[in-house]
Protein backbone atom coordinates (compact mmCIF):
# COMPACT_ATOMS: atom_id res chain seq x y z
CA UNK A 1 19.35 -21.36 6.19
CA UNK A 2 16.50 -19.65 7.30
CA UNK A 3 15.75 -16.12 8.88
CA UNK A 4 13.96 -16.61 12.13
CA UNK A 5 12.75 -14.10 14.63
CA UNK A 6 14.94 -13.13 17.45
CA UNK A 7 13.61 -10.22 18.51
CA UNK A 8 11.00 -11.20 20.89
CA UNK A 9 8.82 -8.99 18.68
CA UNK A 10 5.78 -9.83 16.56
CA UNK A 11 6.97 -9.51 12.65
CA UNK A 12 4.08 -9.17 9.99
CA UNK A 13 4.46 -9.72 6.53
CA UNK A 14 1.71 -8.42 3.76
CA UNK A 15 1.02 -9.80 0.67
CA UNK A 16 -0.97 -8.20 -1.62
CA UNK A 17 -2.47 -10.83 -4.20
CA UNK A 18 -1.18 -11.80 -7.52
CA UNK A 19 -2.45 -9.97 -10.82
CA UNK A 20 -5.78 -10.88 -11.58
CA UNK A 21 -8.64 -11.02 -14.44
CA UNK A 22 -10.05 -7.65 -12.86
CA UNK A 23 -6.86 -6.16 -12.55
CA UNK A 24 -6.14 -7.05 -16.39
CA UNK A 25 -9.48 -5.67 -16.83
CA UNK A 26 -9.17 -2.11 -15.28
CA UNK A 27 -11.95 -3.23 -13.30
CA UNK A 28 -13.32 -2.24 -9.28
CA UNK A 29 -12.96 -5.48 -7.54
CA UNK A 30 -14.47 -4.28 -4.01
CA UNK A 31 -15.14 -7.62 -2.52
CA UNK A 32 -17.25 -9.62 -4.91
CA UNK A 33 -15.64 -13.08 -5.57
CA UNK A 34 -16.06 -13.23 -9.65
CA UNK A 35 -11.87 -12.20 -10.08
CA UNK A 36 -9.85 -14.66 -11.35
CA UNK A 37 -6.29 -14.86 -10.82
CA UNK A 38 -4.44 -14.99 -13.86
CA UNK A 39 -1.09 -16.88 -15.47
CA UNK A 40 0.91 -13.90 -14.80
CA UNK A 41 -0.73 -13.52 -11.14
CA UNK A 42 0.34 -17.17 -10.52
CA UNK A 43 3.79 -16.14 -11.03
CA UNK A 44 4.11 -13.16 -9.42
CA UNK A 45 2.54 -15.42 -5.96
CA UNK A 46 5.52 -18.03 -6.69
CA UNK A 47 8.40 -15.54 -7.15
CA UNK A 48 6.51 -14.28 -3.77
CA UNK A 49 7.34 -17.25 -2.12
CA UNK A 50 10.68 -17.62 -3.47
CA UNK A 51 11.76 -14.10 -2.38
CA UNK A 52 10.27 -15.01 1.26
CA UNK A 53 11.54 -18.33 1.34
CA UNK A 54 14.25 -17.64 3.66
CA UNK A 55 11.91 -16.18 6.73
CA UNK A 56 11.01 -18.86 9.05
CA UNK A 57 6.87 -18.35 9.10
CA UNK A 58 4.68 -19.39 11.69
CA UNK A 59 1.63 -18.37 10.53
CA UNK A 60 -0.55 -17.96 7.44
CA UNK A 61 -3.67 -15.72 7.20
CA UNK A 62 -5.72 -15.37 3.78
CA UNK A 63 -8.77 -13.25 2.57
CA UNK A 64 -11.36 -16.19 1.72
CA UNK A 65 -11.79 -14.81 -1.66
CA UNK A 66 -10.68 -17.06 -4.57
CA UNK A 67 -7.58 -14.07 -5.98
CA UNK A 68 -6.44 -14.23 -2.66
CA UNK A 69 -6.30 -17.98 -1.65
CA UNK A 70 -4.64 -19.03 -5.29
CA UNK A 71 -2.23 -16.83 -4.25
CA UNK A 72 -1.63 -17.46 -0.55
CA UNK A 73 -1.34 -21.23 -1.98
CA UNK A 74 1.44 -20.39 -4.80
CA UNK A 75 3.50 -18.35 -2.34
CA UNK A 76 3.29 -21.52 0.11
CA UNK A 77 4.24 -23.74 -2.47
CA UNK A 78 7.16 -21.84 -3.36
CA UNK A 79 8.40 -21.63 0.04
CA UNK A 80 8.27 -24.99 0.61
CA UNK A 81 9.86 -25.88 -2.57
CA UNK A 82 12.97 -23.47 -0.76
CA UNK A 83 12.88 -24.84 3.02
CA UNK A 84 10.64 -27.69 2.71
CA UNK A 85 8.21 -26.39 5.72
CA UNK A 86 4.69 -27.08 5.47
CA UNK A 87 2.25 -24.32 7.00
CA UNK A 88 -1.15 -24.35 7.38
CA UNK A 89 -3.56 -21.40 5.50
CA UNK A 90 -6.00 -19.63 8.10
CA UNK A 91 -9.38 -18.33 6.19
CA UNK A 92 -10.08 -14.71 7.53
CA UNK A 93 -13.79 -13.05 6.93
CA UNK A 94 -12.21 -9.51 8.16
CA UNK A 95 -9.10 -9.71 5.50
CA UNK A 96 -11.74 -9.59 2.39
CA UNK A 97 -11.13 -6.22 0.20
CA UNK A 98 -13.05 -2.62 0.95
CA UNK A 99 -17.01 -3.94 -0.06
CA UNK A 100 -18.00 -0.96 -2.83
CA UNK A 101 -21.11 -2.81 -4.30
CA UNK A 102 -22.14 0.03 -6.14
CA UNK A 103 -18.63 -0.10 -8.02
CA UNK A 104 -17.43 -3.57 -8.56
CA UNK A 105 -17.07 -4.79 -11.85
CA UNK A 106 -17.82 -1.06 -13.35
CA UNK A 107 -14.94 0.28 -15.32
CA UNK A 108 -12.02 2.72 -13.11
CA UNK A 109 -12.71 4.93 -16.42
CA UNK A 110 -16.62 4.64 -15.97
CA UNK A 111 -16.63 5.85 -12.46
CA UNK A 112 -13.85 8.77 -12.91
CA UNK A 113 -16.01 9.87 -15.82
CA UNK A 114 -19.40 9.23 -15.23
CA UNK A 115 -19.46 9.04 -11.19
CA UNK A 116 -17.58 12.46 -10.64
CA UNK A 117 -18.82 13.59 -7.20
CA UNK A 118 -18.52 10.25 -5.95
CA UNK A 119 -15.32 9.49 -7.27
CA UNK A 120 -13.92 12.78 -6.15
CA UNK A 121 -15.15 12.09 -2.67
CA UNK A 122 -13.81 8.31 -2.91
CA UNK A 123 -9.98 10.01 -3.53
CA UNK A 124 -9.80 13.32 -1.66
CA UNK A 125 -11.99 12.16 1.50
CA UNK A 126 -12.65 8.66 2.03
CA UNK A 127 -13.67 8.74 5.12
CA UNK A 128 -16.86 10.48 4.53
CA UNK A 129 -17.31 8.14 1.02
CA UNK A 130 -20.70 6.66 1.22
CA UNK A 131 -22.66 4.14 -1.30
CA UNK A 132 -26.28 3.51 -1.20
CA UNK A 133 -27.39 -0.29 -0.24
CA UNK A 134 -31.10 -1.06 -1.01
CA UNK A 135 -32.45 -2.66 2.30
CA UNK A 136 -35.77 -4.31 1.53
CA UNK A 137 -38.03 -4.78 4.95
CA UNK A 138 -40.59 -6.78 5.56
CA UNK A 139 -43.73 -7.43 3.51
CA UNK A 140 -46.84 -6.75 4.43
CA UNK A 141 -50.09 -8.12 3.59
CA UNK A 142 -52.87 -4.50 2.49
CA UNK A 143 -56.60 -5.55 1.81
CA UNK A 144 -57.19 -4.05 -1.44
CA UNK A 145 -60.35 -4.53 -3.86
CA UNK A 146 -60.33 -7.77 -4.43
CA UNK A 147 -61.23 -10.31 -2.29
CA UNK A 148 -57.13 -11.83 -1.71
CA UNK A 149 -54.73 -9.09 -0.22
CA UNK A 150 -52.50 -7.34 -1.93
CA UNK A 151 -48.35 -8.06 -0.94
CA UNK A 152 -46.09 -5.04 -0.62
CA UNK A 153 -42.88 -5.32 -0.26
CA UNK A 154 -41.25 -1.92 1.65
CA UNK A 155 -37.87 -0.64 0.88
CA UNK A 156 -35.66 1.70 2.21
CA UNK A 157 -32.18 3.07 1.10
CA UNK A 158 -29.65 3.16 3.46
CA UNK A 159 -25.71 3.98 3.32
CA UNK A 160 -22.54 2.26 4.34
CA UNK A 161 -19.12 3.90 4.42
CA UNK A 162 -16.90 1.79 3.26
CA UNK A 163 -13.36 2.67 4.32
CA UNK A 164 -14.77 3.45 8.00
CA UNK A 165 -16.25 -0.40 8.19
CA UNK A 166 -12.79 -1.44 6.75
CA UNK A 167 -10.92 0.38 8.62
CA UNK A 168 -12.77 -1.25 11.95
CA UNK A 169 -12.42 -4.93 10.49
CA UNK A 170 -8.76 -4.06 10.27
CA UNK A 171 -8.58 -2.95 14.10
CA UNK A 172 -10.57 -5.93 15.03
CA UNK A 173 -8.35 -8.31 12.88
CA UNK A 174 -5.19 -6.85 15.15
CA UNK A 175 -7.20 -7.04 18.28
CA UNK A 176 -7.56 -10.33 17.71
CA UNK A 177 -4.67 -12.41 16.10
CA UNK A 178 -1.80 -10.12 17.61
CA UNK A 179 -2.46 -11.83 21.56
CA UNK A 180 -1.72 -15.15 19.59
CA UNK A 181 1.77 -14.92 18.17
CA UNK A 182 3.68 -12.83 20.15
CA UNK A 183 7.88 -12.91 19.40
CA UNK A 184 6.30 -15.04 16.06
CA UNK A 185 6.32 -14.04 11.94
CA UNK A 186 2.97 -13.74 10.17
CA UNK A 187 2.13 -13.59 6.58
CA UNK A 188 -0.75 -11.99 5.57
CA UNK A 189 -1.61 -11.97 2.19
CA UNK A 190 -4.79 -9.66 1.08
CA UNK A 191 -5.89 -7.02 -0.83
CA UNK A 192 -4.30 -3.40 -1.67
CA UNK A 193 -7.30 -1.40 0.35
CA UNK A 194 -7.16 -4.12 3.12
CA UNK A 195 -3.49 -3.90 3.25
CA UNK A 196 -3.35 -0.14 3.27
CA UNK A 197 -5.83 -0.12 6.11
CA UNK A 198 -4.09 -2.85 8.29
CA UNK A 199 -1.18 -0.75 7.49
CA UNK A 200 -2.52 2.67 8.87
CA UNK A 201 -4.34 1.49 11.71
CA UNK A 202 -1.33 -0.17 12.72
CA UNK A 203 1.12 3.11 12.77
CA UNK A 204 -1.77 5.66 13.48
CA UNK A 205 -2.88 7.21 10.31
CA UNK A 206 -6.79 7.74 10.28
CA UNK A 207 -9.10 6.90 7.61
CA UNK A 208 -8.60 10.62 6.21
CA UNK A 209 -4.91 9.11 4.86
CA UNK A 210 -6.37 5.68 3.09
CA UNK A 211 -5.01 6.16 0.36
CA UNK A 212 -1.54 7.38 1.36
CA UNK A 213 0.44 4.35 0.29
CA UNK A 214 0.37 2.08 -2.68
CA UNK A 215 0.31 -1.59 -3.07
CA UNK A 216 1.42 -3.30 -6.14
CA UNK A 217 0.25 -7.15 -6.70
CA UNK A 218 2.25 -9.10 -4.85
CA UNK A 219 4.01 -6.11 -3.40
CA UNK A 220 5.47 -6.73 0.09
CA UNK A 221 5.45 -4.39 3.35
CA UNK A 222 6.35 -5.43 7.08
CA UNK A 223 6.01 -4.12 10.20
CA UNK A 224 6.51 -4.94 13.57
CA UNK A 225 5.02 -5.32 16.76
CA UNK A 226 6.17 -4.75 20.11
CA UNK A 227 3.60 -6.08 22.11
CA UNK A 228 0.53 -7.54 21.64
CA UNK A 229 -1.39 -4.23 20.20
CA UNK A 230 -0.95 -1.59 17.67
CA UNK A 231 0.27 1.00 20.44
CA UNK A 232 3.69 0.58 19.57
CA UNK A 233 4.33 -0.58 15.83
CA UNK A 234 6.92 0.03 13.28
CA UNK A 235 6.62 0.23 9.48
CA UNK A 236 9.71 -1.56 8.42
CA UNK A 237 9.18 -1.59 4.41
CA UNK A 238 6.02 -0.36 1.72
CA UNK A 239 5.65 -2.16 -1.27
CA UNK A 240 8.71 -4.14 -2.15
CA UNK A 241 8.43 -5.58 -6.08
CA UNK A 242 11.93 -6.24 -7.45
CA UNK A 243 10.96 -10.19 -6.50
CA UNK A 244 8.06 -9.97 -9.62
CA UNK A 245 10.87 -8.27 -11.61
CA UNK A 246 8.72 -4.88 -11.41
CA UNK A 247 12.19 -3.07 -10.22
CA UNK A 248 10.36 0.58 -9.91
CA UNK A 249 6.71 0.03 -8.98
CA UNK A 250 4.27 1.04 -11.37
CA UNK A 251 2.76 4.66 -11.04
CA UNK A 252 -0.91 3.71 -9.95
CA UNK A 253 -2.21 7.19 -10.71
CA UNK A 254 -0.43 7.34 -14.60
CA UNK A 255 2.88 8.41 -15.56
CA UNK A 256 2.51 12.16 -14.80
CA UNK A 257 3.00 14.07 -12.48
CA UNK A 258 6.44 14.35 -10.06
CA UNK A 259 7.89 11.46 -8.66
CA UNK A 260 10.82 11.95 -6.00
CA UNK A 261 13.51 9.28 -5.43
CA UNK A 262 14.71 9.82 -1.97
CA UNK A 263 17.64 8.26 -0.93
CA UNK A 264 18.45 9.37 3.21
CA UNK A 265 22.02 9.08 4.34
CA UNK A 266 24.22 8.40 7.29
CA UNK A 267 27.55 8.05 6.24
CA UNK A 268 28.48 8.25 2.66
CA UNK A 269 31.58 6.13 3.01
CA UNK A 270 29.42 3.08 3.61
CA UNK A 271 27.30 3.48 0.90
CA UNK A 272 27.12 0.78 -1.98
CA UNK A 273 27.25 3.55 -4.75
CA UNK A 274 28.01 0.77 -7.75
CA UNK A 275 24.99 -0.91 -6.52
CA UNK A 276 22.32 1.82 -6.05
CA UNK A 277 24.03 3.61 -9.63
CA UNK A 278 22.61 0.29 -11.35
CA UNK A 279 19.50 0.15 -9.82
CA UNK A 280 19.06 3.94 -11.11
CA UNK A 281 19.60 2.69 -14.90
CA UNK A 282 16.34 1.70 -14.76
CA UNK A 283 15.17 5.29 -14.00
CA UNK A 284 15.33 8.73 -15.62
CA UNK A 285 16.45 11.35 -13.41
CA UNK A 286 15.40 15.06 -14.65
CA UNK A 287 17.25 16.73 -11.41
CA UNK A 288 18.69 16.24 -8.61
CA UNK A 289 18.57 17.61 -5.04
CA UNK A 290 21.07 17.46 -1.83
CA UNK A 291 20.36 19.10 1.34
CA UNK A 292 23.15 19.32 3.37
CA UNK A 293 24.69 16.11 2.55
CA UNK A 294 28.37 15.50 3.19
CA UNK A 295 29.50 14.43 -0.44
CA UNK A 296 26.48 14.75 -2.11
CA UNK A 297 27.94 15.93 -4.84
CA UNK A 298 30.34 12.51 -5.27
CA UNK A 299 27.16 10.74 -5.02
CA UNK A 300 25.73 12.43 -7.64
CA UNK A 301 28.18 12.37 -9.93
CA UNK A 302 28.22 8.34 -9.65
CA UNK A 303 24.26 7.88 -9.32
CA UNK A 304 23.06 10.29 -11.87
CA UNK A 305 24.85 11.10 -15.51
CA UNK A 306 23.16 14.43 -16.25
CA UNK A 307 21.02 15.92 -13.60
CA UNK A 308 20.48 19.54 -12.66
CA UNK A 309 21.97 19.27 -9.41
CA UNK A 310 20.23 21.46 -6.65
CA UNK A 311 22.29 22.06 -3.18
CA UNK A 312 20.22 23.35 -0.06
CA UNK A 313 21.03 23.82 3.46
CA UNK A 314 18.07 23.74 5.29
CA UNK A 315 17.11 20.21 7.23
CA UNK A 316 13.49 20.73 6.95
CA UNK A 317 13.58 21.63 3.22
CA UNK A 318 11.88 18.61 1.84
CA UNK A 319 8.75 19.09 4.62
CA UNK A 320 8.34 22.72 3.28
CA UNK A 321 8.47 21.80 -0.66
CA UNK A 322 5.77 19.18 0.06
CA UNK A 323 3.47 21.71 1.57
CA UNK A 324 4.16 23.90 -1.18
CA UNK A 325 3.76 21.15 -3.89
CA UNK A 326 0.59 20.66 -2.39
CA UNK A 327 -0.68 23.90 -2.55
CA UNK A 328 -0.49 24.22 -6.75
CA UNK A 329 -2.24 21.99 -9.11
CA UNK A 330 0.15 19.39 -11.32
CA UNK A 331 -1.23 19.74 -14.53
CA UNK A 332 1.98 18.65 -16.43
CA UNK A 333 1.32 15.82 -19.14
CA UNK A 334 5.00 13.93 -18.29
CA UNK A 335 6.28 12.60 -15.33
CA UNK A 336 9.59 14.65 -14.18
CA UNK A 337 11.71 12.20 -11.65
CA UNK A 338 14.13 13.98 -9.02
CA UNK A 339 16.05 12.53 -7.36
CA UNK A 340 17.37 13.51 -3.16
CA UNK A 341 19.95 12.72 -1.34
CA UNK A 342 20.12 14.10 2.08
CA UNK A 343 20.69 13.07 5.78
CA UNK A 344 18.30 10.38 7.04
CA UNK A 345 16.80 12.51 9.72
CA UNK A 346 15.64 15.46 7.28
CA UNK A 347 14.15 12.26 4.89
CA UNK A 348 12.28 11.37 7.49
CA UNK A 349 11.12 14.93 8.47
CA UNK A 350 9.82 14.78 4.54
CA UNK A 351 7.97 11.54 4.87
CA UNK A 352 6.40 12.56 8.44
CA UNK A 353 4.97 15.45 6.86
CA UNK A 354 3.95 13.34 3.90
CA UNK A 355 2.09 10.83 5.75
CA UNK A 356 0.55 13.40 8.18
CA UNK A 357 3.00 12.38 11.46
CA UNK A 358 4.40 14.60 13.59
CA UNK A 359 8.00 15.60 13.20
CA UNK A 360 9.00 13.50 16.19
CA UNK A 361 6.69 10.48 15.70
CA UNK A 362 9.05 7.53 14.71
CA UNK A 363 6.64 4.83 13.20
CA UNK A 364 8.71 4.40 10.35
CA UNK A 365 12.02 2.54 10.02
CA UNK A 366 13.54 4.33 7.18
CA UNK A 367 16.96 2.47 6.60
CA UNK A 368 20.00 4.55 5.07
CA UNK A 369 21.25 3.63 1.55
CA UNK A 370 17.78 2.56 0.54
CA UNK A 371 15.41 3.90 -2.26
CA UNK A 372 12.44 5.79 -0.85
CA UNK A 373 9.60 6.52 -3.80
CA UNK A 374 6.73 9.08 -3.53
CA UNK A 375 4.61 10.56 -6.41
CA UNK A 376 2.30 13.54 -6.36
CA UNK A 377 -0.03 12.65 -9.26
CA UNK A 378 -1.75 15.23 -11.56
CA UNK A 379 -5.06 16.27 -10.32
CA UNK A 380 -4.93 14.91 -6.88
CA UNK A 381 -4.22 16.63 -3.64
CA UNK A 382 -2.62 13.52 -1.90
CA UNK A 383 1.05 12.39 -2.09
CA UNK A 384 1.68 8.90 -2.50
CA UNK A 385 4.09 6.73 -0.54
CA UNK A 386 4.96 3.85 -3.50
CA UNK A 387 7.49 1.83 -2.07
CA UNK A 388 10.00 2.64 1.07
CA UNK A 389 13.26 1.04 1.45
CA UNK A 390 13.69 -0.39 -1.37
């Protein structure tokens, strides 16, 4: 049976494309059309569909580039192979990835190493990254010794900014398609940068924060609507992989660093502990944290077999460690995993302060008894959100 939308609100599902010959590559992408995807990108768009099978869809909107639209087409053939429903794929020019012409096809290694300022500026403030475009005006016919004139062609070098102009396709996209389905379900499926700045336009996070959350291929995030513009919009999950059998999303910036595992609570009794211990197998936990958590410890005991357990009273604990975790440079050469268990409201405090919100701004849906992952790489000043209720 399928999941339709009762709510009278518009639901939006993103899809971030399937892996492709770029990706394999370690290779910038921007929006040039010469990626591929590949086998294992096919399959990642089919278990898509699969895993979304169940959500009555009304509407389908693509990026026009070839990754994208093999994709969009494998997760639509999968749902129909679940429901038998056939829907229609809508070509969108303002859903293509962030252009960086200067970048695409060049090595991620290449430009870290060889690119430094830029690269620098690209990561720690990306809305002042700029990349020179050649602009070539018109010619112009100059009488020169000879008895035919001479043709010079004038050029000038200009800049773009490329997360600003993405940032205002993303607005425009909203402005646009949201008047069209309201109380309907839309799947989107894109690319990470696109996605991250549909995403953050949506909830209110500038283009200062672009690159605040991550997107695995074929990840999935949601959000909803409730009207007909981004004034009042709710993040409802980041990143969701278990479907491509990634069960912990892949660390985007390297496996160093700290990564927290936050799991917010309401009411202990109704938690699925067998459940959530199993999903942890999959993860080692170097320590643990609970801040003032009724039977935290219990939890802990269950969800974690040797941790250096770490009890703290204060609600607002997990904003001030960020702040401080920001202010010293990560230079370890492992990744150390904690993992926190603590009321839902001082979780969300955290990830408020994370994403840059303030402490009563509500634009996320953060759902008790659900896995919350964020990662402070080495060498970068940013957190990262990587996946939210999981």
């Amino acid at each position: 049976m399928q999941t339709k939308n009762n709510s009278g609100y518009t639901r939006v599902i993103l899809v971030r494309h399937g892996r492709s010959s770029y990706n394999e590559l370690k290779l910038y992408q921007g929006s040039c059309d010469d990626s591929l995807l590949t086998e294992k990108g096919y399959q990642q768009a089919y278990q898509t569909g699969l895993f979304l099978g169940d959500t009555k869809i009304d509407a389908v909107y693509c990026s026009p580039l070839q990754r994208t639209q093999a994709s969009a087409r494998e997760i639509l053939a999968a749902i129909k192979s679940v429901n038998n429903s056939e829907l229609a794929l809508q070509l969108h020019p303002n859903l293509k990835e962030v252009d960086l012409p200067g970048w695409q096809g060049l090595s991620f290694k290449y430009v870290r190493d060889k690119l430094v300022d830029e690269y620098r500026v690209w990561k720690e403030e990306p809305h002042k990254f700029k990349m020179e475009t050649l602009h070539v005006e018109d010619s112009l016919a100059v009488a020169g010794h000879t008895t035919s004139p001479t043709t010079v062609i004038k050029s000038k070098v200009k800049y773009s900014y490329p997360v600003l102009e993405l940032y205002e396709k993303a607005r425009q996209f909203w402005q646009k398609i949201l008047p069209l389905h309201p109380g309907k379900t839309i799947l989107i499926v894109s690319h990470g940068g696109t996605i991250r700045a549909l995403i953050n336009t949506a909830i209110g996070i500038d283009e200062s924060g672009f690159h605040r959350f991550q997107q695995s291929n074929c990840g999935v995030s949601m959000l909803t609507f409730f009207d007909d513009s981004t004034s009042a919009t709710q993040l409802d999950a980041i990143n969701l992989t278990q479907h491509t059998e990634e069960i912990i999303p892949k660390l985007k910036e390297g496996k160093v660093g700290l990564r927290l595992v936050l799991l917010p609570v309401e009411n202990a009794l109704d938690l699925a502990v067998d459940k959530l211990a199993n999903y942890l197998k999959e993860i080692p936990i170097n320590f643990c944290l609970s801040i003032d958590c009724v039977d935290a410890e219990n939890i802990l005991k269950s969800l974690a077999s040797h941790p250096v357990n770490i009890q703290v009273a204060r609600q607002d604990f997990l904003s001030i460690w960020h702040q401080n975790i920001l202010g010293i440079n990560l230079q370890s050469s492992e990744l150390t995993t904690g993992l926190i268990i603590a009321d839902k409201r001082a979780i969300q405090w955290g990830l408020n302060e994370i994403l840059g919100f303030s402490v009563n701004e509500s634009s996320l849906n953060l759902q008790a008894g659900k896995f919350t992952f964020v990662h402070y790489p080495v060498g970068v000043k940013e957190a990262v959100l990587q996946a939210m209720n999981i």
